[in-house]
Every structure is written in C-alpha cells, then in structure tokens.
C-alpha atoms as a PDB file:
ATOM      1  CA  UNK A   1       0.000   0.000   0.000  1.00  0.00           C
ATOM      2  CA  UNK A   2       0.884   3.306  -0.156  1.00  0.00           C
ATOM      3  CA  UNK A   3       0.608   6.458   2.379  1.00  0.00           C
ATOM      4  CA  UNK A   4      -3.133   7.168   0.911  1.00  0.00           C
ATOM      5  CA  UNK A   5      -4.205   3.226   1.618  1.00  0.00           C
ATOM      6  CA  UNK A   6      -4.252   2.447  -2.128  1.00  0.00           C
ATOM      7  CA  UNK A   7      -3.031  -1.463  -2.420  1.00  0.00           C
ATOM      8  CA  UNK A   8      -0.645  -1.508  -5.251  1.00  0.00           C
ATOM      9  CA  UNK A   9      -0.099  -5.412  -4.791  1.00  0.00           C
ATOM     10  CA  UNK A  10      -2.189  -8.051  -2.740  1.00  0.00           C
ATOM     11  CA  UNK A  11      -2.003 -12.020  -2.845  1.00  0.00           C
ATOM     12  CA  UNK A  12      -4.358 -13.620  -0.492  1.00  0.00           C
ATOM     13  CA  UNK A  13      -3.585 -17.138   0.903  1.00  0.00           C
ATOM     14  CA  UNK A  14      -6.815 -18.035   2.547  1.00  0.00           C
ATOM     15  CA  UNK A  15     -10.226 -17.088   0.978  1.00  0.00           C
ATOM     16  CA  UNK A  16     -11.591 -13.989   1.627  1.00  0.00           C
ATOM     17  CA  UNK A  17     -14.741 -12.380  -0.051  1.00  0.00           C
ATOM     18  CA  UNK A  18     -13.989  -8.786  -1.708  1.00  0.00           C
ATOM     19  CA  UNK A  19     -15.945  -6.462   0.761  1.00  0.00           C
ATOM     20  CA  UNK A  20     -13.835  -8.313   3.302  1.00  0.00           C
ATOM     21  CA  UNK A  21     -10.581  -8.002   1.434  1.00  0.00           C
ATOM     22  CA  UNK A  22     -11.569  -4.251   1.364  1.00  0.00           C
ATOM     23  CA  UNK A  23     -12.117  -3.911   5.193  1.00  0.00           C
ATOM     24  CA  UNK A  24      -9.101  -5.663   6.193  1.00  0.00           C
ATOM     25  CA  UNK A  25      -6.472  -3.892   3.717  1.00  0.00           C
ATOM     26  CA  UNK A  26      -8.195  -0.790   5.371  1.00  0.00           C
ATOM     27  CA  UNK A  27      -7.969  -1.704   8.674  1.00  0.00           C
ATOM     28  CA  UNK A  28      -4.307  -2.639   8.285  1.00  0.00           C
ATOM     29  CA  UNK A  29      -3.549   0.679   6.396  1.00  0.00           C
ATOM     30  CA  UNK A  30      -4.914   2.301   9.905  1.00  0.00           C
ATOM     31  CA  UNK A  31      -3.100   0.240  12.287  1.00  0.00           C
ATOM     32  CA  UNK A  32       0.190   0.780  10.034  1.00  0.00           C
ATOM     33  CA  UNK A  33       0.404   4.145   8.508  1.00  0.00           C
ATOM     34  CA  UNK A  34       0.738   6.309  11.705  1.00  0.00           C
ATOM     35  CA  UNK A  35       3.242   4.239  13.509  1.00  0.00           C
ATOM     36  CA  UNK A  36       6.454   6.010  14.334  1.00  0.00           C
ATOM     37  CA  UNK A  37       9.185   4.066  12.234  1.00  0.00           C
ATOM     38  CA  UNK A  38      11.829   5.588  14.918  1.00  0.00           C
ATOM     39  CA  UNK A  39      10.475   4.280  17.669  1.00  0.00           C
ATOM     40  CA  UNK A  40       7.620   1.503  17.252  1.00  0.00           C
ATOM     41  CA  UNK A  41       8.340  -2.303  16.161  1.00  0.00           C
ATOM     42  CA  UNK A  42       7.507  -3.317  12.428  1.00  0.00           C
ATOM     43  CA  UNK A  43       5.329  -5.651  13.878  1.00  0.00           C
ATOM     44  CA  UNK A  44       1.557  -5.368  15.102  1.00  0.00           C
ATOM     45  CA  UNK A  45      -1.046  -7.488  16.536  1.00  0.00           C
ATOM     46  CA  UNK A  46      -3.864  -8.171  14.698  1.00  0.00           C
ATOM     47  CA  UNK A  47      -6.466  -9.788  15.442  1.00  0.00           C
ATOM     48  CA  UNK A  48      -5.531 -13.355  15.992  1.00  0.00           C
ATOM     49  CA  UNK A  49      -2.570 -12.385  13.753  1.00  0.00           C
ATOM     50  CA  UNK A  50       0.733 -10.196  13.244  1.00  0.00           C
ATOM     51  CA  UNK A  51       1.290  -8.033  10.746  1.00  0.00           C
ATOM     52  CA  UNK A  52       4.538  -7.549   9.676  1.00  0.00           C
ATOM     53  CA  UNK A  53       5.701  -4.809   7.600  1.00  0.00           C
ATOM     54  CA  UNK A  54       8.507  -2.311   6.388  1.00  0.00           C
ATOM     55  CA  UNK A  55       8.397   0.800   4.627  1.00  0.00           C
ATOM     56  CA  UNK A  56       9.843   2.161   1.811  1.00  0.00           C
ATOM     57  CA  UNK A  57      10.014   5.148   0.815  1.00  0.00           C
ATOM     58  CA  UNK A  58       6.050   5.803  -0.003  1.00  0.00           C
ATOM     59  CA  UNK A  59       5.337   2.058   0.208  1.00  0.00           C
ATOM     60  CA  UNK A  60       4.126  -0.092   2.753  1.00  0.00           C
ATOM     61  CA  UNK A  61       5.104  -4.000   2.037  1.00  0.00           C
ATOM     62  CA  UNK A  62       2.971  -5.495   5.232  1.00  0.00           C
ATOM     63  CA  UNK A  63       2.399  -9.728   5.537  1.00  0.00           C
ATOM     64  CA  UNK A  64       0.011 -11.020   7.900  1.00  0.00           C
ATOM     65  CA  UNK A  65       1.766 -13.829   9.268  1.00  0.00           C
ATOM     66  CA  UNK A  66       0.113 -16.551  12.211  1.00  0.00           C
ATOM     67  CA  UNK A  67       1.027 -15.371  15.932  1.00  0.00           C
ATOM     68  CA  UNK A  68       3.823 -17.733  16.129  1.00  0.00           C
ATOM     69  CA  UNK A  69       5.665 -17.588  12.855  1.00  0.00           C
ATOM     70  CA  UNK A  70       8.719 -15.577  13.299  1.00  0.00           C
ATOM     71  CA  UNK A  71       8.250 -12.322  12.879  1.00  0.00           C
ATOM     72  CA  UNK A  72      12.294 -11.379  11.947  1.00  0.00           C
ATOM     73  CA  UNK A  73      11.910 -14.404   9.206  1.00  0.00           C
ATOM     74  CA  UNK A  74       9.005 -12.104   7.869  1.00  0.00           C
ATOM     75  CA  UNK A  75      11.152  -9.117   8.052  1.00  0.00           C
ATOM     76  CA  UNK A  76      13.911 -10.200   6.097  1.00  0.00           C
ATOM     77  CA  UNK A  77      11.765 -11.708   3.409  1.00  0.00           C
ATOM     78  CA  UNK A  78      10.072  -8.536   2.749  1.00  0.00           C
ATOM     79  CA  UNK A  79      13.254  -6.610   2.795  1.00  0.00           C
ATOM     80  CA  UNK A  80      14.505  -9.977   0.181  1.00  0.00           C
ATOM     81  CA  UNK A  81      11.586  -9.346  -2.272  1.00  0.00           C
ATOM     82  CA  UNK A  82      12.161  -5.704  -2.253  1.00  0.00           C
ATOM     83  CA  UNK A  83      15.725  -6.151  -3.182  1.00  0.00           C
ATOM     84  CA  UNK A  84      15.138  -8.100  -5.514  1.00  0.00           C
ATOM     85  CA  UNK A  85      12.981  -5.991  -6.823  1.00  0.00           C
ATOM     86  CA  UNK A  86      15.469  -3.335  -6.769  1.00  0.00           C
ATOM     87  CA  UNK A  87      17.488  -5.637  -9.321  1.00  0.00           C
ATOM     88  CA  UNK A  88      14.933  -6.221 -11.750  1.00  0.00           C
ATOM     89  CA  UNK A  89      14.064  -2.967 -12.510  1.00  0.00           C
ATOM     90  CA  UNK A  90      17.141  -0.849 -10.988  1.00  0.00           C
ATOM     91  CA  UNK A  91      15.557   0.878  -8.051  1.00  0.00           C
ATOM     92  CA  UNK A  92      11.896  -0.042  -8.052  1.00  0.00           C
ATOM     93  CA  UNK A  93       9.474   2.474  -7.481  1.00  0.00           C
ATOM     94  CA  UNK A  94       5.418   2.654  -7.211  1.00  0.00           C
ATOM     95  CA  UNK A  95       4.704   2.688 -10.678  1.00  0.00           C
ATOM     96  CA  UNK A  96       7.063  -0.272 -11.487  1.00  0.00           C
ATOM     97  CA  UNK A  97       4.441  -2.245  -9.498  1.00  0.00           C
ATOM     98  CA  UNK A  98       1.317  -0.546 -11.321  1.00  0.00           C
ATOM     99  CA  UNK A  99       2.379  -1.356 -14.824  1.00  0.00           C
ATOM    100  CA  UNK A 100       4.459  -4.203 -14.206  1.00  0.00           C
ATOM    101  CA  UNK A 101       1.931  -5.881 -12.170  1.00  0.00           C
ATOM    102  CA  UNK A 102       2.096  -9.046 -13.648  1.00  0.00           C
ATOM    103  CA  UNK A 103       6.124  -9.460 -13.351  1.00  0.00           C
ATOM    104  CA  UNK A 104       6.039  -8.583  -9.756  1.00  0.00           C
ATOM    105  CA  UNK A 105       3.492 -10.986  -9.047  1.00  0.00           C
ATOM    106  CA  UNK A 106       5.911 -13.828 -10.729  1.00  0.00           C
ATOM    107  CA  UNK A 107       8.872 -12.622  -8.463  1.00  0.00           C
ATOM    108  CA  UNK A 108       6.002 -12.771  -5.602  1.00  0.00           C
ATOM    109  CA  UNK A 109       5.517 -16.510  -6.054  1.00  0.00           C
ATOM    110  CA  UNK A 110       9.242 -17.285  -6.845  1.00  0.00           C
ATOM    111  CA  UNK A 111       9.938 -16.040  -2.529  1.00  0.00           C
ATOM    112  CA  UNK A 112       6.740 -17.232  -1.150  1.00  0.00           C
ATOM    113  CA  UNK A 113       4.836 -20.442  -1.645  1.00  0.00           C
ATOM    114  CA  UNK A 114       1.600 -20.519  -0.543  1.00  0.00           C
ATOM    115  CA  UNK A 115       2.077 -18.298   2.321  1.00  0.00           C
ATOM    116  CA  UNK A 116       5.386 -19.598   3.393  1.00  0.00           C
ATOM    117  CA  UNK A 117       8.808 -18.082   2.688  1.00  0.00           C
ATOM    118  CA  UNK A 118      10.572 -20.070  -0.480  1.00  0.00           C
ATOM    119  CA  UNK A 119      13.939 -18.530  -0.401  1.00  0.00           C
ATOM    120  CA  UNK A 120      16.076 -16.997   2.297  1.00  0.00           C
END
C-alpha cells in the first residue's frame, strides 16, 4: 500500500470475499500508517494475527503472518523481495508495481509459496 491506503499489490492465501478483502487492507492501512518508524516495532497485533511490515520510501510491504511464525523471518523476506525488486528494474518504485503488475506478481511466487517463505 501506499501512504493514501491504495493497495498496489495483494495475494491472499486463505479465501476472503472482496468487501472483506476491502475492510481488512483498510484496517491494516490504519493500524500501520501512523506508527512512528523511529520508535515503534515493524510488527503489530492483529487480530488473531501479526502483521509484519517495512516501509519504503512511499510504500508499505505489510504480511500477515500466524502469531507464532517468526516475525524477523518475515522481516527479512520482505526486505529480500524488495531487493530483488530493486534488481529487476534498478531501483523499483510505485509505478514499477502498477504497470508491471504481472512481473512482480511472478517474483512474488518465486519467494513465497503458498504463504510460506521459499527462499532466504
């Protein structure tokens, strides 16, 4: 997502129906956004859940991982993807993901595997 909530990548791992999908992405744009990158965790609770997410730059790369999955795993996997994005297209940026959609998805599915982390 970015600062203004709008979800520039999802992949869902457990079914959700679309108003649903809508309320959660909001709700986690609200618990994430306003956090203090200084001096708050990159982790929240959520529900029966953590959320787990960095920031860069205007993006927010958040994963909603079980309670007891490691959260620093989860960390270092998003900060994987995103350099690895930063190879493919030499320093990605917002719109790389908006009209390259369909190539970040593929890199997507070549780190995680049905929810789990592929490659460390």
């Amino acid at each position: 997502q970015n600062r203004q909530g709008k979800t520039r990548l999802s992949k869902w791992y457990v079914p959700y129906e679309d108003e649903e999908k809508v309320k959660l992405k909001g709700e986690v744009h609200r618990l994430v956004a306003p956090r203090d990158q200084k001096h708050q965790s990159n982790f929240v609770e959520f529900r029966n859940y953590k959320i787990v997410y960095r920031r860069y730059a205007g993006l927010f790369f958040c994963v909603c991982v079980d309670a007891n999955d490691n959260e620093m795993a989860y960390l270092e996997a998003i900060h994987f993807f995103v350099e690895v994005l930063d190879a493919f297209f030499g320093n990605v940026c917002e719109l790389d993901l908006v009209f390259n959609f369909y190539k970040v998805y593929a890199i997507l599915d070549e780190v995680f595997l049905a929810g789990e982390i592929e490659e460390t």
